[in-house]
C-alpha atoms as a PDB file:
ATOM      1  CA  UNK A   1     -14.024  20.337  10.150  1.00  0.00           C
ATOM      2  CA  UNK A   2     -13.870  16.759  10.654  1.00  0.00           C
ATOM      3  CA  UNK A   3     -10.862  15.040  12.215  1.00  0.00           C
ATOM      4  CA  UNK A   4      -8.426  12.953  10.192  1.00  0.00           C
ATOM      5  CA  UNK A   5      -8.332   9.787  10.700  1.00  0.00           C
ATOM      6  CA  UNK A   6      -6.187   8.080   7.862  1.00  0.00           C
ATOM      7  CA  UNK A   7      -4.785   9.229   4.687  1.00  0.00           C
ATOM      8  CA  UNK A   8      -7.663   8.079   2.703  1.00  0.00           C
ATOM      9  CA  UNK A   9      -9.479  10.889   4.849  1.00  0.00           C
ATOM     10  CA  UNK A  10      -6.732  13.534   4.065  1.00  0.00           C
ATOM     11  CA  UNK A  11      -7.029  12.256  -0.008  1.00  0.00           C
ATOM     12  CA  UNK A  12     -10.557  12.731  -0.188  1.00  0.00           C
ATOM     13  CA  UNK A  13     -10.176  16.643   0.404  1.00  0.00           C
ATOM     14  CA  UNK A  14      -7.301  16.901  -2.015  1.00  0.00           C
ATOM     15  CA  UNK A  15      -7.307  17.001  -5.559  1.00  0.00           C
ATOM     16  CA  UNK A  16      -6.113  14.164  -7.757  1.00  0.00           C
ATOM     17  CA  UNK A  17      -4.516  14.584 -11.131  1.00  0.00           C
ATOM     18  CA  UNK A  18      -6.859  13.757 -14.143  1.00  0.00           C
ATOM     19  CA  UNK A  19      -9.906  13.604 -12.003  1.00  0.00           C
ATOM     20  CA  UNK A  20     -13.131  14.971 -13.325  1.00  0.00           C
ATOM     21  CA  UNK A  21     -15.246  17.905 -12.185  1.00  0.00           C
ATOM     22  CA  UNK A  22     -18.171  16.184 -12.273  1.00  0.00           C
ATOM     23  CA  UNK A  23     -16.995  13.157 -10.080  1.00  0.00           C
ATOM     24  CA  UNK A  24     -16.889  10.570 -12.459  1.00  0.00           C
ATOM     25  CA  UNK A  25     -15.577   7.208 -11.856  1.00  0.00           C
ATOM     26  CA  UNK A  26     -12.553   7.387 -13.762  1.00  0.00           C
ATOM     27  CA  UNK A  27      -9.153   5.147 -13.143  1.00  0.00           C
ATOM     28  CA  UNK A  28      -6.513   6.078 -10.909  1.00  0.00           C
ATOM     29  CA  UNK A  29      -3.306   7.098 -12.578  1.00  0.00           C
ATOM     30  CA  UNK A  30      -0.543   4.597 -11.019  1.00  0.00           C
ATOM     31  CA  UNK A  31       1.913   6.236  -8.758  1.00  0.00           C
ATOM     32  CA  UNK A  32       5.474   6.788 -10.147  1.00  0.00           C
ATOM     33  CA  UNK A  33       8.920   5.863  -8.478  1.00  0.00           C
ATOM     34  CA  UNK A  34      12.194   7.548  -8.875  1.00  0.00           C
ATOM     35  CA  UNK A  35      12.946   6.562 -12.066  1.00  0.00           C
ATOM     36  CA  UNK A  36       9.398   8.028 -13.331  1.00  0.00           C
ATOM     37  CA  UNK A  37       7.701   4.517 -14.038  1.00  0.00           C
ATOM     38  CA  UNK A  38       4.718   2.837 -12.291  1.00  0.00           C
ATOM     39  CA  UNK A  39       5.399   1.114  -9.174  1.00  0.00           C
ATOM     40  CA  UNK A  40       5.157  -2.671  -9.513  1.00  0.00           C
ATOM     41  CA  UNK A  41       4.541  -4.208  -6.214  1.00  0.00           C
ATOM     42  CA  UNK A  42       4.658  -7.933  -5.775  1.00  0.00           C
ATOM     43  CA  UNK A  43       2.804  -9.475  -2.673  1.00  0.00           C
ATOM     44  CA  UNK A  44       3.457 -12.803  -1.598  1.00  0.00           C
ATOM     45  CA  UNK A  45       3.956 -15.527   1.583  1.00  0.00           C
ATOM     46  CA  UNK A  46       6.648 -16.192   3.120  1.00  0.00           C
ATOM     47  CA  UNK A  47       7.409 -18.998   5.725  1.00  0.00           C
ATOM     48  CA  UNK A  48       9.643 -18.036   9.281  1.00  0.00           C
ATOM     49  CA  UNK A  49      11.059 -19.618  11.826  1.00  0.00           C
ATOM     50  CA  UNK A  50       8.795 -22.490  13.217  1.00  0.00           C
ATOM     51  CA  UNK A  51       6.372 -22.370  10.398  1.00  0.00           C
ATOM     52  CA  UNK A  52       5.370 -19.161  10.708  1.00  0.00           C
ATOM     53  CA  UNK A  53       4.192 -17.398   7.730  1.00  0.00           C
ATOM     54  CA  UNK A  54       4.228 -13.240   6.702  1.00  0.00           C
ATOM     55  CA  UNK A  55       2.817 -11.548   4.121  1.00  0.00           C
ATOM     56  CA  UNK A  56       5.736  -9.692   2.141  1.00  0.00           C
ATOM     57  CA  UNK A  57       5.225  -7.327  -0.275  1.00  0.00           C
ATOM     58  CA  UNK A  58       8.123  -5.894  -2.135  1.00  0.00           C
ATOM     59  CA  UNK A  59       9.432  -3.621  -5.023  1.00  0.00           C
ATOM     60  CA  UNK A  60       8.495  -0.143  -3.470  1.00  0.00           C
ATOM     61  CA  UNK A  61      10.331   3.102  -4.587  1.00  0.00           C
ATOM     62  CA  UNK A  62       9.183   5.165  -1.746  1.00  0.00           C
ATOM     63  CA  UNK A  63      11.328   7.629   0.735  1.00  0.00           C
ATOM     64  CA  UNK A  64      11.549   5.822   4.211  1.00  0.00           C
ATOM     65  CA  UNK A  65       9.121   8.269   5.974  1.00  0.00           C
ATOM     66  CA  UNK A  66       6.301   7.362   3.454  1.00  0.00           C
ATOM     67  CA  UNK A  67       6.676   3.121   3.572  1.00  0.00           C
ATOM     68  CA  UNK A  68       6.486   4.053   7.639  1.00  0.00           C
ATOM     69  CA  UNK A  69       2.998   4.962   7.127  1.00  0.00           C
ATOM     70  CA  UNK A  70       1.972   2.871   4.735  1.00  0.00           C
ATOM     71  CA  UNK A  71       3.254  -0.015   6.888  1.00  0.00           C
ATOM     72  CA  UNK A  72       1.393   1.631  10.073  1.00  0.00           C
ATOM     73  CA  UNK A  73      -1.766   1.544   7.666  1.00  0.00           C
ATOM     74  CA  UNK A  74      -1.735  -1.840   6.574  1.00  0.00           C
ATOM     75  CA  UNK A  75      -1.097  -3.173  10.006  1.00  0.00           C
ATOM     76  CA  UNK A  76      -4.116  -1.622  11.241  1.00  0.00           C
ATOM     77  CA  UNK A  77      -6.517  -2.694   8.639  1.00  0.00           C
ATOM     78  CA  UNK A  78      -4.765  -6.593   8.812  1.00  0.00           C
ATOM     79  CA  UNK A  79      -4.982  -5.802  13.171  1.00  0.00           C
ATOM     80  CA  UNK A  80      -1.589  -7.450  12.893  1.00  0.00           C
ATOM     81  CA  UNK A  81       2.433  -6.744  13.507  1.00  0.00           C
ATOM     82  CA  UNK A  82       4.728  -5.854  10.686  1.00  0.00           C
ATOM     83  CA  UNK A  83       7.974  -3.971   9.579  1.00  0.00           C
ATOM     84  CA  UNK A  84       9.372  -2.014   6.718  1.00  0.00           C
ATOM     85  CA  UNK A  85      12.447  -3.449   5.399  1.00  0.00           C
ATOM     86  CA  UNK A  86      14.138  -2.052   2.611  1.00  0.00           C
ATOM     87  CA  UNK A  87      11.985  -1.040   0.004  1.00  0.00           C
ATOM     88  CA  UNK A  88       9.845  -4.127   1.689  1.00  0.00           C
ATOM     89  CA  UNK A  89       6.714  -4.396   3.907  1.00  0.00           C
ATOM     90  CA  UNK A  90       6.957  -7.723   5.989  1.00  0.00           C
ATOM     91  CA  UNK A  91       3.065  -8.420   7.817  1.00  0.00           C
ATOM     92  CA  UNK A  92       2.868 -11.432  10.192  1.00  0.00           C
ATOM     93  CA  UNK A  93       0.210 -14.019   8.920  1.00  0.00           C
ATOM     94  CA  UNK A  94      -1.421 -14.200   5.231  1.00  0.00           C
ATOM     95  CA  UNK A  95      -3.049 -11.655   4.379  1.00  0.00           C
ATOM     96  CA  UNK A  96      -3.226 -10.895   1.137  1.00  0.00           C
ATOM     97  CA  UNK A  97      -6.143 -10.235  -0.232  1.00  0.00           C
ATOM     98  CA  UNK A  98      -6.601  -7.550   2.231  1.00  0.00           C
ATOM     99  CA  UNK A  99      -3.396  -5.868   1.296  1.00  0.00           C
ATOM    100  CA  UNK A 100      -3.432  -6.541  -2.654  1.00  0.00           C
ATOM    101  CA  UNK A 101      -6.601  -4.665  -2.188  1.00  0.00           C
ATOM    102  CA  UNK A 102      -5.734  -1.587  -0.368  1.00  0.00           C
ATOM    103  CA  UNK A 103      -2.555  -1.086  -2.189  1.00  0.00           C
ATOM    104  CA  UNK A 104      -4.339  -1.240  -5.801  1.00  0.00           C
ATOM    105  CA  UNK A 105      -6.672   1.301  -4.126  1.00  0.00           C
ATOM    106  CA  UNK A 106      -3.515   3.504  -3.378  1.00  0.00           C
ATOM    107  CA  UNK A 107      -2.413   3.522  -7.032  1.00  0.00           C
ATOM    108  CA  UNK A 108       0.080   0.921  -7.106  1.00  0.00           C
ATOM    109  CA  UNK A 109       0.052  -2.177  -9.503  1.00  0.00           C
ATOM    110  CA  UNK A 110       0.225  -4.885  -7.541  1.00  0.00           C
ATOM    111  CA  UNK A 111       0.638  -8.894  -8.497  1.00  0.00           C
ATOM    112  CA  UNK A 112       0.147 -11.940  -6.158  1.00  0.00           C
ATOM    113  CA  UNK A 113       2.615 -14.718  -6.400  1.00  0.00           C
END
């Protein structure tokens, strides 16, 4: 077996609700917080201390154990530093496009401001 190396690897050998047999391209259903709705995400900049900007993203329903590695994800595919805050990811530097990206391809629904 191969090894692991992210959880898209790990979601490729599990089955996903409402997927096909036959493979089809079919839409992701969006993932659910605790009060059984779609997650809305918002991702947008954010200036720091000295002009510094971070990417924030906000509005996640999630247990604190699963924004920790979603956070550890996203700063590896931005190769940048970042924190979870409360229900909040904080990335240094702008990059959103990158992130609005992967998270859409997670399940969320995601808007830029």
């Amino acid at each position: 077996m191969a090894k692991l190396t992210s959880f898209d690897d790990l979601g490729a050998l599990l089955p996903h609700d409402g997927d096909s047999p036959e493979g089809g391209a079919e839409e992701r259903t969006p993932r659910t917080g605790y009060d059984g709705r779609a997650q809305k995400l918002e991702v947008m900049l954010d200036s720091r201390r000295r002009g510094r900007v971070v990417t924030l993203v906000k509005g996640f329903q999630a247990r604190p154990g699963e924004l920790e590695s979603i956070v550890a994800e996203l700063k590896r595919l931005c190769g940048a530093g970042g924190r979870a805050l409360d229900n909040a990811i904080e990335l240094q530097g702008d990059h959103r496009e990158r992130v609005v990206e992967k998270l859409r391809g997670m399940g969320y629904i995601v808007r830029t401001r």
